[in-house]
C-alpha atoms as a PDB file:
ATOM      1  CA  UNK A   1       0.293  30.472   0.152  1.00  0.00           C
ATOM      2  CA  UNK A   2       0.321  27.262  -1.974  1.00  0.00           C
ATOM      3  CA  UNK A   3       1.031  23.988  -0.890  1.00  0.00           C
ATOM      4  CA  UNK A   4       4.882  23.783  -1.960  1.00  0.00           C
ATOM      5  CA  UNK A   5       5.441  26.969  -0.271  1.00  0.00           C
ATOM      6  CA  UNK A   6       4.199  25.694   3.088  1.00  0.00           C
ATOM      7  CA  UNK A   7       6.314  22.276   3.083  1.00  0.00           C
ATOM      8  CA  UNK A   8       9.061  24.940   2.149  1.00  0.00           C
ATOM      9  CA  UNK A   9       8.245  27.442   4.677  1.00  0.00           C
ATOM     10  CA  UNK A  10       8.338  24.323   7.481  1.00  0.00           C
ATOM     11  CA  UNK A  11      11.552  23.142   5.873  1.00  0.00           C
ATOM     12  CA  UNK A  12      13.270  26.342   6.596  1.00  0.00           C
ATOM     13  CA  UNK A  13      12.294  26.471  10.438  1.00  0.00           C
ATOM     14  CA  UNK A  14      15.295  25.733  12.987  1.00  0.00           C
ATOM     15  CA  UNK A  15      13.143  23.324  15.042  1.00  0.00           C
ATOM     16  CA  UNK A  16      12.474  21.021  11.776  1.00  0.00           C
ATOM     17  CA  UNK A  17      16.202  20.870  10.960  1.00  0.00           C
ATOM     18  CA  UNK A  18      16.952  20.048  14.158  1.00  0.00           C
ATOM     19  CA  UNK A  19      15.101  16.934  13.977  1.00  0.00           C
ATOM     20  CA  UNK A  20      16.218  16.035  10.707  1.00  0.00           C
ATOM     21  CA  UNK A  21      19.888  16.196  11.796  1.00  0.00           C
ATOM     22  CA  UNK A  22      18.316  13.821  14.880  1.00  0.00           C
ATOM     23  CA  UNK A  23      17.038  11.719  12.423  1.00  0.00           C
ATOM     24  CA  UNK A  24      20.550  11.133  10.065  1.00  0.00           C
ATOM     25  CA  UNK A  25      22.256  10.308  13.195  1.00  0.00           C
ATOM     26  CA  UNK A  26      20.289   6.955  13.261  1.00  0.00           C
ATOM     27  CA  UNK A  27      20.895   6.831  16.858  1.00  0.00           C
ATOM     28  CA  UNK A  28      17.976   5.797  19.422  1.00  0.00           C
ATOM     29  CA  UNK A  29      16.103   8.512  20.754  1.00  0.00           C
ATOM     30  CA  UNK A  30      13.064   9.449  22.074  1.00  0.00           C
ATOM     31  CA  UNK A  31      11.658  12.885  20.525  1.00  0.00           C
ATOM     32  CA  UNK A  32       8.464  14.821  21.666  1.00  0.00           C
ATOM     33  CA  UNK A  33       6.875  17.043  19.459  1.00  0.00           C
ATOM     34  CA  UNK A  34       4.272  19.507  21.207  1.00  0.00           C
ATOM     35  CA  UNK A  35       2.072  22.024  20.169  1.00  0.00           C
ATOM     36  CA  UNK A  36       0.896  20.593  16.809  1.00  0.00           C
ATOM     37  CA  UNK A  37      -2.680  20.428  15.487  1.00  0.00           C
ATOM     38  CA  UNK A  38      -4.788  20.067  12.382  1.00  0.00           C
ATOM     39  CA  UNK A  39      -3.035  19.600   9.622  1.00  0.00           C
ATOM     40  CA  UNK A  40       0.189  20.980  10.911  1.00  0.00           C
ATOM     41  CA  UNK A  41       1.335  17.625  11.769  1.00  0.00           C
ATOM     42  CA  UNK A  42       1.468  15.906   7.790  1.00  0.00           C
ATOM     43  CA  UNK A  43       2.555  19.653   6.719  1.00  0.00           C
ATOM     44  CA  UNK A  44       5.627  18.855   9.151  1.00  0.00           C
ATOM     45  CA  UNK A  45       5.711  14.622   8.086  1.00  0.00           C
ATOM     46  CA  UNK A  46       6.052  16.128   4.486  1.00  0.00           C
ATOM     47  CA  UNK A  47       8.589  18.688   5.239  1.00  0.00           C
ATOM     48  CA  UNK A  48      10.841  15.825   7.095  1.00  0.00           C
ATOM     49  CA  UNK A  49       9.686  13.005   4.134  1.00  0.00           C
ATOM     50  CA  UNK A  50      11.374  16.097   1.468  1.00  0.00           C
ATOM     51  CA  UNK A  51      14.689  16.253   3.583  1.00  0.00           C
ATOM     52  CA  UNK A  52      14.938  12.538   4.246  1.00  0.00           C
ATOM     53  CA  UNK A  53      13.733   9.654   1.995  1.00  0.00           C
ATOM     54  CA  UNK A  54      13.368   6.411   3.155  1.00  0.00           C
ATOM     55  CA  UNK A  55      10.779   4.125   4.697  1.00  0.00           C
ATOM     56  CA  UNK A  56       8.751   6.520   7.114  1.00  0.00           C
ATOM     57  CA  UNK A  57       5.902   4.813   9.154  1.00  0.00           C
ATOM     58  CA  UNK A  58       3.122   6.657  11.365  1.00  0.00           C
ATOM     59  CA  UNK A  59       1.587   4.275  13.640  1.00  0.00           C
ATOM     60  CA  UNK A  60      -1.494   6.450  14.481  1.00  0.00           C
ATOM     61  CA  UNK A  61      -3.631   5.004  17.760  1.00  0.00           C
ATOM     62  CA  UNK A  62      -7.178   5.042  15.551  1.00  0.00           C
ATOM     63  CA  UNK A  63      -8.052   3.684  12.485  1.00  0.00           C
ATOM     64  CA  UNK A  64     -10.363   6.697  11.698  1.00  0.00           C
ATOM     65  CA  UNK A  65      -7.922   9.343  12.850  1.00  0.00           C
ATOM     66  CA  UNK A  66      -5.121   7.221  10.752  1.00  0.00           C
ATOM     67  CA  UNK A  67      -7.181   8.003   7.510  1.00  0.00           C
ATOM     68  CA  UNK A  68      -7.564  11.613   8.082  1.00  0.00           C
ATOM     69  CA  UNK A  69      -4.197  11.789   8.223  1.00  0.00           C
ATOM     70  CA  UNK A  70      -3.231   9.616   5.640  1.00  0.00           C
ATOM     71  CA  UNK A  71      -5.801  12.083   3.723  1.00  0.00           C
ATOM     72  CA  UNK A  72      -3.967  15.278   4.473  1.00  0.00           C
ATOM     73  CA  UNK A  73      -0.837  13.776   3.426  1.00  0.00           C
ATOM     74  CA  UNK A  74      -2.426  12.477  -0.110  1.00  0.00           C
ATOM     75  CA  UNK A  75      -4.080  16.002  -0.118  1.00  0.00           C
ATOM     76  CA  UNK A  76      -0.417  17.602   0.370  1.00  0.00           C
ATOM     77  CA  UNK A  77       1.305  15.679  -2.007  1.00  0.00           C
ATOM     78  CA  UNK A  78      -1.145  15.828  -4.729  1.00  0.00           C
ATOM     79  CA  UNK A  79      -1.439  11.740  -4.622  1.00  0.00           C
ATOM     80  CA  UNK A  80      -5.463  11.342  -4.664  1.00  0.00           C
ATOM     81  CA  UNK A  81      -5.485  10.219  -8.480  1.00  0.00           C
ATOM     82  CA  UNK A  82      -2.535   8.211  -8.930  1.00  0.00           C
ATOM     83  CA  UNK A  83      -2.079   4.621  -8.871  1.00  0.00           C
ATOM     84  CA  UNK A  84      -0.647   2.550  -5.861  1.00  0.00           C
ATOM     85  CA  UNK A  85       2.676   2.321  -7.552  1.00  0.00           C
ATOM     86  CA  UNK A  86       3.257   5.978  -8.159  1.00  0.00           C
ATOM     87  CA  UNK A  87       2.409   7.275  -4.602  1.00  0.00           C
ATOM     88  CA  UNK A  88       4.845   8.053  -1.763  1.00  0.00           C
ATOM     89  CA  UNK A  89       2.185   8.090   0.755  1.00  0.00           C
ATOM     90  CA  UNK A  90       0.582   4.867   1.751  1.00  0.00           C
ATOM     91  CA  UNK A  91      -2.163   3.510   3.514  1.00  0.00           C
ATOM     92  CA  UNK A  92      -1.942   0.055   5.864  1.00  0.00           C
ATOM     93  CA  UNK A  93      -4.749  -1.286   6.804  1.00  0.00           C
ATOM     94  CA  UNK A  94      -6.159  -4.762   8.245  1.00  0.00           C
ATOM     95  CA  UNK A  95      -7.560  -7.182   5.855  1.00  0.00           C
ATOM     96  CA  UNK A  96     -10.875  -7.793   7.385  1.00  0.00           C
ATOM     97  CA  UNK A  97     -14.194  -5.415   7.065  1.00  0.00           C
ATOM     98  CA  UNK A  98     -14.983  -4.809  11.085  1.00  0.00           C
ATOM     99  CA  UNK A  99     -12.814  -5.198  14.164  1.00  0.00           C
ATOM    100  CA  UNK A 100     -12.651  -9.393  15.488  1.00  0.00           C
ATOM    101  CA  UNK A 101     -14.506 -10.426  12.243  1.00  0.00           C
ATOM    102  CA  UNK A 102     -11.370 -12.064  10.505  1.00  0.00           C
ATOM    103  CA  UNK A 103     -13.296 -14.443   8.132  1.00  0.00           C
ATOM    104  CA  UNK A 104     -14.888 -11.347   6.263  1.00  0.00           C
ATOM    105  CA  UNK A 105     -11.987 -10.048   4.010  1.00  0.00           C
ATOM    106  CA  UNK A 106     -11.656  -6.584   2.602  1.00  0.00           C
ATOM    107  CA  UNK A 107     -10.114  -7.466  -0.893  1.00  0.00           C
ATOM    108  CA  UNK A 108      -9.714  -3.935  -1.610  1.00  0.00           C
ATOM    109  CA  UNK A 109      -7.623  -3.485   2.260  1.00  0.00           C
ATOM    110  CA  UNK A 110      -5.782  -6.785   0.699  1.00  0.00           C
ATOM    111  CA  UNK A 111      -4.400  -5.274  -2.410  1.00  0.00           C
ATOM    112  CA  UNK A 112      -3.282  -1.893  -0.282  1.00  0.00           C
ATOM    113  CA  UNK A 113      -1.310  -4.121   2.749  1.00  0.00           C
ATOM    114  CA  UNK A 114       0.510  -6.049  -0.523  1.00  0.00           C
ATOM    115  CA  UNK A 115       1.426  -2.853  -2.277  1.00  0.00           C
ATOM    116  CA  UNK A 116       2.714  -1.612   1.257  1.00  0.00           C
ATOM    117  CA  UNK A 117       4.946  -4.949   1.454  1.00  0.00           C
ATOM    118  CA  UNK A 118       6.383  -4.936  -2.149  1.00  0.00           C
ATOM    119  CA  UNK A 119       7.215  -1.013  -1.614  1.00  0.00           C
ATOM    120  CA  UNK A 120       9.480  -2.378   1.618  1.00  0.00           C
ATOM    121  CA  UNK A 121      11.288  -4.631  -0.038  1.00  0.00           C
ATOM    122  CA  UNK A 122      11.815  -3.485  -2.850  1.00  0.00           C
ATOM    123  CA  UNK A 123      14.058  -0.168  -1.607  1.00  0.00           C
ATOM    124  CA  UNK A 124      13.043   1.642  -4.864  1.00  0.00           C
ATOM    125  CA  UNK A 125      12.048   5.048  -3.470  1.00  0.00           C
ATOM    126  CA  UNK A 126      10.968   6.606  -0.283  1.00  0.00           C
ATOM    127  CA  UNK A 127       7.807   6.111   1.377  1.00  0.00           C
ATOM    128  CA  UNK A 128       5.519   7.569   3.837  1.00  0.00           C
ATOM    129  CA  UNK A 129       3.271   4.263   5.901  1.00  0.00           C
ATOM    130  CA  UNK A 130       0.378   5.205   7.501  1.00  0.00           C
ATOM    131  CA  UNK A 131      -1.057   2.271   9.707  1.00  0.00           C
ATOM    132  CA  UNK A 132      -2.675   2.113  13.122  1.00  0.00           C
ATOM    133  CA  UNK A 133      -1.782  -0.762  15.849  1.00  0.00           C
ATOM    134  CA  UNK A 134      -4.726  -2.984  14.813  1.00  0.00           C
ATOM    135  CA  UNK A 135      -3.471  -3.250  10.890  1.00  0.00           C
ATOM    136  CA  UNK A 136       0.221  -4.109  12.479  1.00  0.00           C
ATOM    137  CA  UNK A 137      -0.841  -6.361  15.179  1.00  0.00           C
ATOM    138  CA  UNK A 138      -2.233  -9.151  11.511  1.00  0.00           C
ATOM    139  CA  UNK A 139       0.061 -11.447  10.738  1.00  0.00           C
ATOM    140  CA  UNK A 140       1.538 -11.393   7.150  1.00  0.00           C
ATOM    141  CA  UNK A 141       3.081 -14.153   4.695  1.00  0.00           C
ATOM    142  CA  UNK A 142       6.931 -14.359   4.382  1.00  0.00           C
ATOM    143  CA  UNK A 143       8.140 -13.168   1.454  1.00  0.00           C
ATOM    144  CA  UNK A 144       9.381 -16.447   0.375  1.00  0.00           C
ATOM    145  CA  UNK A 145       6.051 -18.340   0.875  1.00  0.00           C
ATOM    146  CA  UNK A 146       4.795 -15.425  -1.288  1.00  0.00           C
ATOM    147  CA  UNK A 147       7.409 -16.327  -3.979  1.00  0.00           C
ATOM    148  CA  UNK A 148       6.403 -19.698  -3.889  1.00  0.00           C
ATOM    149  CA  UNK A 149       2.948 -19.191  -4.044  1.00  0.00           C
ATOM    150  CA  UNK A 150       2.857 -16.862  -7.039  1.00  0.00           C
ATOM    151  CA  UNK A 151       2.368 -17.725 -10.736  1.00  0.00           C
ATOM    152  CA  UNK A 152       4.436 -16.220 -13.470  1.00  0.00           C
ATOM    153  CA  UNK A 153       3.176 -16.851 -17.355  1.00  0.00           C
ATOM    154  CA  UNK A 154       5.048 -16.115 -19.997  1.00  0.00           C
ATOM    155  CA  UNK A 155       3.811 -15.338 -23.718  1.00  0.00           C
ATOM    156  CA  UNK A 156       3.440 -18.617 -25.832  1.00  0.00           C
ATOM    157  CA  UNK A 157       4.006 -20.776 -22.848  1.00  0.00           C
ATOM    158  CA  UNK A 158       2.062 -23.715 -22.915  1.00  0.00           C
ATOM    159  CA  UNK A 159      -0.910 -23.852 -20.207  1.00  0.00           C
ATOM    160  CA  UNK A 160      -4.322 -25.076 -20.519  1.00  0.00           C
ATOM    161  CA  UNK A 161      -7.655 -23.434 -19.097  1.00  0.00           C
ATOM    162  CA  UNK A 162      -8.382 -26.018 -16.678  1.00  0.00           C
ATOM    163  CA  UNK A 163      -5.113 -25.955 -15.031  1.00  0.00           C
ATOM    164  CA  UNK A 164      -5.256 -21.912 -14.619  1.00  0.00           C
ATOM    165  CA  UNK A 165      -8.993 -22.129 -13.208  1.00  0.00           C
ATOM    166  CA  UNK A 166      -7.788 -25.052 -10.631  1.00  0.00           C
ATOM    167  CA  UNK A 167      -4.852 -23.128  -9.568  1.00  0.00           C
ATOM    168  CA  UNK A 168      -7.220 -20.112  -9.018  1.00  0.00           C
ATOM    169  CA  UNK A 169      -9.525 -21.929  -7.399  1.00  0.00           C
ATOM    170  CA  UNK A 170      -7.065 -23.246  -4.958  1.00  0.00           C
ATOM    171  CA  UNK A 171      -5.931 -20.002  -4.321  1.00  0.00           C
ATOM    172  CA  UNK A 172      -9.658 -18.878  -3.233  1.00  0.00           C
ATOM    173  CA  UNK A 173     -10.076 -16.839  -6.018  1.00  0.00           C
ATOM    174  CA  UNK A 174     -14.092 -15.730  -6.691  1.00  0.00           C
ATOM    175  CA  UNK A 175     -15.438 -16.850 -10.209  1.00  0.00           C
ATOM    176  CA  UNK A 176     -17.685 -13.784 -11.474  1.00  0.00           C
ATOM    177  CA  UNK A 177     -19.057 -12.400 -15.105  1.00  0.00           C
ATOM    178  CA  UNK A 178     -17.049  -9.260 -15.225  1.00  0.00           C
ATOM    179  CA  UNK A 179     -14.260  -8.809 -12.582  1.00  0.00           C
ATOM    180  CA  UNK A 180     -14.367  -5.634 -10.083  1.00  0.00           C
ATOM    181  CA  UNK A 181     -12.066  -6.388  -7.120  1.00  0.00           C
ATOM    182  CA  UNK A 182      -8.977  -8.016  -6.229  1.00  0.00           C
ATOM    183  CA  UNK A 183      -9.405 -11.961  -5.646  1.00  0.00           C
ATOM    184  CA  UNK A 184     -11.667 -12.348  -8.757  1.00  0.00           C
ATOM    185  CA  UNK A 185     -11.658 -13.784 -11.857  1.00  0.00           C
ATOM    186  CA  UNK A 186     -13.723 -14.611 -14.898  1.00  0.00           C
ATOM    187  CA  UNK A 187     -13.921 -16.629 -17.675  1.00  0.00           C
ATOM    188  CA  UNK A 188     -15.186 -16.170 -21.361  1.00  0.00           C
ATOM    189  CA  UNK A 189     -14.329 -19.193 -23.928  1.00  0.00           C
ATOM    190  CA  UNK A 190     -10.382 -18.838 -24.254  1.00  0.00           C
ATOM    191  CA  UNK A 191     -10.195 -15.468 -22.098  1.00  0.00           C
ATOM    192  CA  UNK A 192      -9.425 -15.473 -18.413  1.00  0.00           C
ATOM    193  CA  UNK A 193      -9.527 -11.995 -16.386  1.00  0.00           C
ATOM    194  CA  UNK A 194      -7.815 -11.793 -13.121  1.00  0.00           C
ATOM    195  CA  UNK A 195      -7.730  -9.949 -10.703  1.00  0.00           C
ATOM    196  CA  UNK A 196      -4.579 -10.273  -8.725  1.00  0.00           C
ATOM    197  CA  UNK A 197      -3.441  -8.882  -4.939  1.00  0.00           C
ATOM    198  CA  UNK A 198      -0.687  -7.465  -6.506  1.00  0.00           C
ATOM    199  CA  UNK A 199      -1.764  -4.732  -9.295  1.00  0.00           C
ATOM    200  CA  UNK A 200      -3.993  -2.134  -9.818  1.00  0.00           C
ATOM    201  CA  UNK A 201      -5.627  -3.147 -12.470  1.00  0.00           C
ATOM    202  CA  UNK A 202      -6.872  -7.419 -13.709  1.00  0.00           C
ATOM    203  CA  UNK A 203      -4.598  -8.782 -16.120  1.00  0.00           C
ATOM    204  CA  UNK A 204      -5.495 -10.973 -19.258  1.00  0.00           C
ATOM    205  CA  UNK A 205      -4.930 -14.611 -20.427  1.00  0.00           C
ATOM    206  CA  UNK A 206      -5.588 -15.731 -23.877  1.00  0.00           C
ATOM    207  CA  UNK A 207      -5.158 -18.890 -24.947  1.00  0.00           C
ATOM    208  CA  UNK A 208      -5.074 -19.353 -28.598  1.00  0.00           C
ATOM    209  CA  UNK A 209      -5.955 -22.849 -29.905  1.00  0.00           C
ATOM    210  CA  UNK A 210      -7.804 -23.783 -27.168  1.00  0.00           C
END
């Protein structure tokens, strides 16, 4: 049985509509599922996630068992490959590399907790969240001091070099030969590479006549 016909088969069952008419209701509830193991519970998230979009969040109570989970899901909906903007399933994390050691950031754990926040508020599609209480329990920017704090450049706007390497500078940007991860940036006569928190891939600045 492929994949599709699973989420199907666990779309069909009386106990899964039952909890997605629960669910439409919007009222508060407490519901107990029981009996589920393996893989059975994202084959069930998925099946719900198909009948009703929206922001879904799984607050799982270990950071390991959160990415297995956050695996199968991926695995289900055939999301492995694709680029943070296309999923439906995403990962939360915390920004730091080990538990208590907040001054050693995970750039990479960065760019996935501000993909998580521009897929909230931007109400495009639905989304599944996968997080565990650690990632939740971090403090985040508003989105206003996030606005404030971000620069926009338009083509044939007039800039120079200095002022773009001070700015990312000030924002604690890294400056490296060939950029790799979020939070870097590089510089090579009238070229600047960045790497921003906000997309999958560096942009590019040239400056002509400089």
């Amino acid at each position: 049985m492929k994949t599709p016909d699973l989420i199907q088969f666990y779309r069909q069952d009386e106990r899964i509509r039952k909890l997605i008419i629960h669910l439409r209701e919007k009222e508060k509830c407490r519901i107990q599922l029981c009996g589920l193991s393996g893989s059975s519970k994202a084959l069930l998230s998925s099946a719900v996630f198909e009948e009703e979009q929206g922001v879904q969040v799984f607050v799982i109570p270990e950071k390991e068992t959160a990415a297995y989970f956050f695996n199968d899901l991926e695995n289900i909906f055939g999301e492995n490959e694709l680029v943070f903007h296309k999923k439906n399933v995403l990962f939360y994390p915390t920004s730091y590399k080990r538990p208590y050691e907040i001054e050693k950031i995970d750039n990479t754990n960065v760019l996935l907790r501000t993909e998580v926040l521009k897929r909230i508020a931007s109400h495009n599609k639905g989304v599944i969240i996968v997080t565990y209480p650690e990632a939740l329990s971090e403090k985040v920017i508003t989105q206003k001091f996030l606005q404030k704090n971000t620069l926009k450049l338009q083509t044939g706007e007039n800039l120079s070099l200095n002022f773009i390497e001070d700015l990312l500078s000030e924002y604690r940007f890294e400056r490296v030969d060939f950029v790799v991860e979020p939070g870097q940036y590089a510089v090579r006569g009238g070229i600047v590479d960045v790497f921003s928190f906000t997309n999958d891939y560096p942009y590019r600045i040239e400056f002509f006549g400089r």
